[in-house]
C-alpha atoms as a PDB file:
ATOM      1  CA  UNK A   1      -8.513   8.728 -11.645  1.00  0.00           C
ATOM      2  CA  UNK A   2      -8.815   9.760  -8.019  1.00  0.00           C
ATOM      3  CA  UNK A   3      -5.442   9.792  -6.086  1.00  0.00           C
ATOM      4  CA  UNK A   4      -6.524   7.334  -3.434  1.00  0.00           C
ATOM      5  CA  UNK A   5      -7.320   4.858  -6.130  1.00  0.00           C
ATOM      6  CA  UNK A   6      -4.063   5.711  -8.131  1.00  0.00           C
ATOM      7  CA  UNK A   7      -2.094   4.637  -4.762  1.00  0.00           C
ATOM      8  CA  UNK A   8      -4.195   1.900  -3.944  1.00  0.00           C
ATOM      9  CA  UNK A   9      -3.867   0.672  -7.744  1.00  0.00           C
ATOM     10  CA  UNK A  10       0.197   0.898  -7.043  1.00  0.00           C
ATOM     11  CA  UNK A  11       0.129  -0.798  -3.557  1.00  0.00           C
ATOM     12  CA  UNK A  12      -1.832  -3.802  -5.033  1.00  0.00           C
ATOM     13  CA  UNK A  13       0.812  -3.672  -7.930  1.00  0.00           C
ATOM     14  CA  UNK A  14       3.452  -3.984  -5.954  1.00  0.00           C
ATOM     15  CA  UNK A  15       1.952  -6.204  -3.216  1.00  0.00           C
ATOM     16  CA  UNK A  16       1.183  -8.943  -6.180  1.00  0.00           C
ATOM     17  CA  UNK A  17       5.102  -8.186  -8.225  1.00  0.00           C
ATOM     18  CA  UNK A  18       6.187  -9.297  -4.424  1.00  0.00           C
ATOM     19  CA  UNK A  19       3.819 -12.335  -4.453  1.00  0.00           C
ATOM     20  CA  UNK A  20       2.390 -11.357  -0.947  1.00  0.00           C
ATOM     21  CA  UNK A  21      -0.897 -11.809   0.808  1.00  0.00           C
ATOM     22  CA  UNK A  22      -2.739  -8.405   1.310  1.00  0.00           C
ATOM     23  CA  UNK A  23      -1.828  -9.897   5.055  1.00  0.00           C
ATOM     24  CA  UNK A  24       1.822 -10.660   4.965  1.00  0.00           C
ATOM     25  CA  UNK A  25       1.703  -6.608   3.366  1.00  0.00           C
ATOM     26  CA  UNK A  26       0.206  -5.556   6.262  1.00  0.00           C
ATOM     27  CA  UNK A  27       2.058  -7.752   8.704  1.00  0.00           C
ATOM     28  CA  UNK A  28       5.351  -6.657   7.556  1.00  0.00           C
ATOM     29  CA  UNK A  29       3.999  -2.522   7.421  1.00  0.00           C
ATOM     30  CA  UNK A  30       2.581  -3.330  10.973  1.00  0.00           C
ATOM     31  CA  UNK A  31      -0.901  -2.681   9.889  1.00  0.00           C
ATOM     32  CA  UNK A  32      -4.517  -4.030  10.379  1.00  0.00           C
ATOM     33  CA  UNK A  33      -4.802  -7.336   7.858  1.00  0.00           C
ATOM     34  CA  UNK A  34      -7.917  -5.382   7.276  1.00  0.00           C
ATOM     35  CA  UNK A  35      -6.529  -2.550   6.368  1.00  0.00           C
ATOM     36  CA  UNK A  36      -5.186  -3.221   3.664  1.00  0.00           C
ATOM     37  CA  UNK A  37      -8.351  -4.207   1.070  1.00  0.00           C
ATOM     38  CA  UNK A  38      -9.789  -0.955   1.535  1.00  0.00           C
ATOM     39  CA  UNK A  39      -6.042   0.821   0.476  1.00  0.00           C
ATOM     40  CA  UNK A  40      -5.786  -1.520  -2.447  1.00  0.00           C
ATOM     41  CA  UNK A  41      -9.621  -0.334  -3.254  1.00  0.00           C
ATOM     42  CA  UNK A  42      -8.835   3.512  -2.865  1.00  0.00           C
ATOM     43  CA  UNK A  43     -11.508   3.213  -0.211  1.00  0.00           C
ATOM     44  CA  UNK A  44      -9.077   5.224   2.330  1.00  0.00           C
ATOM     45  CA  UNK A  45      -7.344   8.297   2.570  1.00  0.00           C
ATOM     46  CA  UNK A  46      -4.159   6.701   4.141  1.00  0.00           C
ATOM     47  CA  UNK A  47      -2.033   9.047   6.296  1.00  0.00           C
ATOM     48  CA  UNK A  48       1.817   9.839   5.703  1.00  0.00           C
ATOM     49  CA  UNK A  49       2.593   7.863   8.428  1.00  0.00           C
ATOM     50  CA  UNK A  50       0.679   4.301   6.824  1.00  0.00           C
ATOM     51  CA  UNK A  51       2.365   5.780   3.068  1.00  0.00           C
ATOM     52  CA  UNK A  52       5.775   5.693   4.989  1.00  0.00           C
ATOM     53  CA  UNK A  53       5.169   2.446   7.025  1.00  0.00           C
ATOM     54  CA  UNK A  54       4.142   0.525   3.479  1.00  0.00           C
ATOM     55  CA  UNK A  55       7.387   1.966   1.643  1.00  0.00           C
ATOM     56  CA  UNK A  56       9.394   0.387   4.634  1.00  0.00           C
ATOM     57  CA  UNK A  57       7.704  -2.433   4.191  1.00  0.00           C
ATOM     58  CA  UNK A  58       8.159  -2.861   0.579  1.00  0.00           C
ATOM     59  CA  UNK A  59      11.904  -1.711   0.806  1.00  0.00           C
ATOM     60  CA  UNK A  60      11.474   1.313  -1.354  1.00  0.00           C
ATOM     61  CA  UNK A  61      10.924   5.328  -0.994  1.00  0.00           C
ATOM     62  CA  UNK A  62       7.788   6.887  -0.740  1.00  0.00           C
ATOM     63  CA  UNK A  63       8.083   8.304  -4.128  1.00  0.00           C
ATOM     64  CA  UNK A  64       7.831   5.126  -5.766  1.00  0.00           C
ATOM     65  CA  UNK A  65       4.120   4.225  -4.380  1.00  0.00           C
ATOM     66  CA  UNK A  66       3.242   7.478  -6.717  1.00  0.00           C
ATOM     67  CA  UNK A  67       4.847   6.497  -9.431  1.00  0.00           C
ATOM     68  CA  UNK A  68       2.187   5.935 -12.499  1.00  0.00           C
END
């Protein structure tokens, strides 16, 4: 599987394990509402900065959103 759908598979994972909207995750990563579907979809190839801004947002280390 390609990477951006491996971390896009995770996000949605953890998004759902949190019981959040796709929009409360990007409200609390301060990100686009829109955004987010296309993450979740491995549509994007999200920078470090978005990868570190969605750990902070999901109280964990970056490490953890590549975790299979």
């Amino acid at each position: 599987m390609d990477i951006k759908k491996k971390f896009g598979k995770k996000v949605k994972l953890l998004r759902i394990e949190k019981g959040w909207s796709q929009e409360k995750l990007a409200l609390n990563a301060d990100l686009d509402r829109t955004y987010i579907p296309s993450i979740e979809k491995g549509d994007r190839n999200v920078s470090i900065t978005v990868i570190e801004k969605i750990a902070k947002a999901f109280k964990t280390n970056i490490k953890t959103l590549f975790d299979e």
